[in-house]
C-alpha atoms as a PDB file:
ATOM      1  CA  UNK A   1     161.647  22.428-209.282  1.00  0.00           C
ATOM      2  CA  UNK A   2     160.458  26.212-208.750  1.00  0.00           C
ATOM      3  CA  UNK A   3     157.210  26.806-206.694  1.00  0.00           C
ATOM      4  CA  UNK A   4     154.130  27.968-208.771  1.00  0.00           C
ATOM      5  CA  UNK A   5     153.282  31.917-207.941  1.00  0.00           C
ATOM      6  CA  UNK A   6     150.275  33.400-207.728  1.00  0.00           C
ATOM      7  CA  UNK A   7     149.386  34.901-211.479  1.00  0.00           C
ATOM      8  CA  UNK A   8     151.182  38.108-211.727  1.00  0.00           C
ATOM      9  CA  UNK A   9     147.555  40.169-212.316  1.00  0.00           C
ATOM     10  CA  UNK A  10     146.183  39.620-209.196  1.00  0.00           C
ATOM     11  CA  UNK A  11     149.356  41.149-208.044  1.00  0.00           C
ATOM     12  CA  UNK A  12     148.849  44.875-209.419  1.00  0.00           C
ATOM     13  CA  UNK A  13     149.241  47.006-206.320  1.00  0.00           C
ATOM     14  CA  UNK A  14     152.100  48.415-205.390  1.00  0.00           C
ATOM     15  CA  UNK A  15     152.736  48.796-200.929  1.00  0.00           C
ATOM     16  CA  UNK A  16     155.795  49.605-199.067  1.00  0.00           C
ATOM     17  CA  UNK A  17     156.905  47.650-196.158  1.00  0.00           C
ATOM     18  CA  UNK A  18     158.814  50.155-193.490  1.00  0.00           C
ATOM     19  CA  UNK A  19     160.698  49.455-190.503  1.00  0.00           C
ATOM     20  CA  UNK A  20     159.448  51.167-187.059  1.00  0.00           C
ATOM     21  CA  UNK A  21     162.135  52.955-185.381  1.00  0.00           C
ATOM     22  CA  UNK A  22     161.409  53.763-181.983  1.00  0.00           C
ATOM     23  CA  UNK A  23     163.681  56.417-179.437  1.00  0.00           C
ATOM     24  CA  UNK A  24     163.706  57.414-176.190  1.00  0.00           C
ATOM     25  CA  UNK A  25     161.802  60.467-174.877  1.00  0.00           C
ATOM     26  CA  UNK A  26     162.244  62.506-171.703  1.00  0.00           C
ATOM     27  CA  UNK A  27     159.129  60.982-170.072  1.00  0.00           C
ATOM     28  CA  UNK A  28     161.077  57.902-169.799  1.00  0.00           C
ATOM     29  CA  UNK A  29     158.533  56.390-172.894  1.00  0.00           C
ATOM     30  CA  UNK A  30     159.367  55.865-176.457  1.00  0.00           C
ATOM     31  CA  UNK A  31     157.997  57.551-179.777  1.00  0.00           C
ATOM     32  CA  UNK A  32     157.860  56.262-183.156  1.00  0.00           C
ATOM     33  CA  UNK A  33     160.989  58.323-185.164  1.00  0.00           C
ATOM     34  CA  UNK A  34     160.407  58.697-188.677  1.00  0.00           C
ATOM     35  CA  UNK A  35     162.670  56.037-191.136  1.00  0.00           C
ATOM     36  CA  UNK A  36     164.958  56.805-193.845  1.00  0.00           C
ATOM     37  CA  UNK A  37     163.925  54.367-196.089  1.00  0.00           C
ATOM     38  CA  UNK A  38     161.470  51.484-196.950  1.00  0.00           C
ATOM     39  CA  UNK A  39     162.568  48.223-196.246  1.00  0.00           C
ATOM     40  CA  UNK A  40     161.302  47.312-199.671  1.00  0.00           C
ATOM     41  CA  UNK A  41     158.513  48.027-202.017  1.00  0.00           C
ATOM     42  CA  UNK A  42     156.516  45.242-203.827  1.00  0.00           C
ATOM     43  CA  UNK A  43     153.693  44.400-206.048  1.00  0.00           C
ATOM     44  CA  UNK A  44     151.049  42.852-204.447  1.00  0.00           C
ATOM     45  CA  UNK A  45     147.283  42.376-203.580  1.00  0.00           C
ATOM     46  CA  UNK A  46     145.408  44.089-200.844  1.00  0.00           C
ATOM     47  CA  UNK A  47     142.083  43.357-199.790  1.00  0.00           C
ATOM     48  CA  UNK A  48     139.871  44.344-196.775  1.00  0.00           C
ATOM     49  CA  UNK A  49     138.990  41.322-194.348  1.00  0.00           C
ATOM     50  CA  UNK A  50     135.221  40.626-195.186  1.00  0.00           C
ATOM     51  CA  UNK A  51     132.649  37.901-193.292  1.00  0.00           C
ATOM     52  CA  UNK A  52     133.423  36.059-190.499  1.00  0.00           C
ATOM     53  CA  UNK A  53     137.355  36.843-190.572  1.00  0.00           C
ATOM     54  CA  UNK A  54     136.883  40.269-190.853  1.00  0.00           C
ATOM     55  CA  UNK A  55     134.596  39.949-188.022  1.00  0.00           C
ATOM     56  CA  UNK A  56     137.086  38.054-185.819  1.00  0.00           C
ATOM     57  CA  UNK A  57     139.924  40.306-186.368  1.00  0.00           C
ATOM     58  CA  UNK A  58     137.297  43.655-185.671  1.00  0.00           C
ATOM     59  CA  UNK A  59     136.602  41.691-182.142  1.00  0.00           C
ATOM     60  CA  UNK A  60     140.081  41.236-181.550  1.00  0.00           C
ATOM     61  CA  UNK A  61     141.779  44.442-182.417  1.00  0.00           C
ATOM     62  CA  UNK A  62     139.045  46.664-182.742  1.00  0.00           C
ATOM     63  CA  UNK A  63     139.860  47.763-186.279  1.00  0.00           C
ATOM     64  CA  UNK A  64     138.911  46.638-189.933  1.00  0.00           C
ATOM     65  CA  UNK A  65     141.059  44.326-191.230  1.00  0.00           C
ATOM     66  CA  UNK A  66     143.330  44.316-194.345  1.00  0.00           C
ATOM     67  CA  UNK A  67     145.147  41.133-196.005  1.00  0.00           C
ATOM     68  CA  UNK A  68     148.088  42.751-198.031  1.00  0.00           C
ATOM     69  CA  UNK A  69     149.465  39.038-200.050  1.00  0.00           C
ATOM     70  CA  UNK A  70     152.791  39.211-201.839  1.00  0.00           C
ATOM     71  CA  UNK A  71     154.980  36.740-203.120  1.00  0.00           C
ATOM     72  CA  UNK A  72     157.477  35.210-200.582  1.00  0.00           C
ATOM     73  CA  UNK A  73     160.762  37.217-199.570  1.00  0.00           C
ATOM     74  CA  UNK A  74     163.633  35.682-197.554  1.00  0.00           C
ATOM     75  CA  UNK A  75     165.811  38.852-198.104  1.00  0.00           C
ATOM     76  CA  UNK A  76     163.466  41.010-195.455  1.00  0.00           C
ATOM     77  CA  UNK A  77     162.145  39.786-192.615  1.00  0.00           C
ATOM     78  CA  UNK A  78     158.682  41.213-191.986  1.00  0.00           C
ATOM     79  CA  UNK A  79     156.641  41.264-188.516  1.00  0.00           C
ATOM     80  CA  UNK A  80     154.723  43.396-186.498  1.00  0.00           C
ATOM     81  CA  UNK A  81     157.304  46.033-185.458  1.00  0.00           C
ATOM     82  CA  UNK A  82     156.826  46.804-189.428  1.00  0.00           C
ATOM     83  CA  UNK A  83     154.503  48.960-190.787  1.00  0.00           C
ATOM     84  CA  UNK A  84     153.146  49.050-195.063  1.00  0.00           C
ATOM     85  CA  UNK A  85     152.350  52.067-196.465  1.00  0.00           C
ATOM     86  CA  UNK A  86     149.777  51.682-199.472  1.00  0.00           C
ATOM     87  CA  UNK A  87     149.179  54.860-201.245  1.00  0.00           C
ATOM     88  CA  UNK A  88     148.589  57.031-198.699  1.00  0.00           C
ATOM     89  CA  UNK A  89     147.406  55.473-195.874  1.00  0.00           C
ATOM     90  CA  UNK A  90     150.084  53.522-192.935  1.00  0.00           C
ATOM     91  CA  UNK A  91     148.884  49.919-191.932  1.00  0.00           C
ATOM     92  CA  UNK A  92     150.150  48.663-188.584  1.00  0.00           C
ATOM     93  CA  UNK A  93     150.998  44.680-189.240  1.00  0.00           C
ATOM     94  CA  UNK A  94     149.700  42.254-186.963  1.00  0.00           C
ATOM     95  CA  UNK A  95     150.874  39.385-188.362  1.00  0.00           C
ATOM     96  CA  UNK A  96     152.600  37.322-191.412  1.00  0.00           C
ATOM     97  CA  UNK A  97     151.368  33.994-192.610  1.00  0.00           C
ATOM     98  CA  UNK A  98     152.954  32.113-194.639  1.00  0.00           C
ATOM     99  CA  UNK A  99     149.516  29.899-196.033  1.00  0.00           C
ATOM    100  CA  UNK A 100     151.083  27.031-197.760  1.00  0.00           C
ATOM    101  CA  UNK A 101     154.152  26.400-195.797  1.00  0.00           C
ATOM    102  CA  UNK A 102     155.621  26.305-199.058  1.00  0.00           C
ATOM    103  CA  UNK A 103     157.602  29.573-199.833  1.00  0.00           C
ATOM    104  CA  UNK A 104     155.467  31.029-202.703  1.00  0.00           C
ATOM    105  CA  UNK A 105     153.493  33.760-200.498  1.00  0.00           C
ATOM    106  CA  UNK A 106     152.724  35.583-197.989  1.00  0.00           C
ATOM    107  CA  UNK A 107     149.676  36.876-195.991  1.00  0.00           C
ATOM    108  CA  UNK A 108     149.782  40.259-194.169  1.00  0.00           C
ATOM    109  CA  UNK A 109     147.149  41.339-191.664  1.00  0.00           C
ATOM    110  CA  UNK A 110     147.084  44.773-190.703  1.00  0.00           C
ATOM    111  CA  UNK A 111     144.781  47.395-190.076  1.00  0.00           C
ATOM    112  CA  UNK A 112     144.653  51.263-190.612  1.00  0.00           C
ATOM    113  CA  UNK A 113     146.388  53.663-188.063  1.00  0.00           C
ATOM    114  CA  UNK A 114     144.475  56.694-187.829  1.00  0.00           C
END
């Protein structure tokens, strides 16, 4: 039996999910290298963290929180060396929920890099 999806109009905004590639520099540190490509690009729902979560994640990273939701992917795995691009602004993920344990969705928390 297929798992119900969220209705496909809540998902009409489009984000892109990148890879961070990091490389050595001659201070002995690493800087962020600029990828080739997106890992993929998807159709989604993004929404800024409001009330008490939005609070909570503002205490805890310092930032305003976004929750980008898509529908599930097992061809990419996503964490927080990725980064989503939404128009054009670059969201550093924090973490990837999936809410129902059930394969249908997931729940990214980010927040803007300035």
């Amino acid at each position: 039996m297929r798992k119900p999806r969220t209705r496909i109009g809540e998902f009409n905004q489009r984000f892109a999910i990148w890879n961070t590639t990091l490389t050595s520099d001659s201070m002995g540190g690493s800087t962020e290298a600029a990828p080739s490509a997106a890992l993929a690009t998807v159709w989604g729902k993004v929404e800024p963290m409001t009330g008490s979560r939005g609070l909570d994640y503002a205490q805890v990273t310092g930032f305003q929180g976004y929750t980008f939701t898509m529908n599930y992917r097992s061809d990419i795995a996503i964490n927080y060396t990725n980064y989503i691009v939404y128009a054009t602004r670059k969201f550093q993920i924090t973490s990837v929920l999936n809410p129902t344990e059930g394969d249908t969705e997931l729940q990214i928390l980010a927040y803007e890099k300035k």
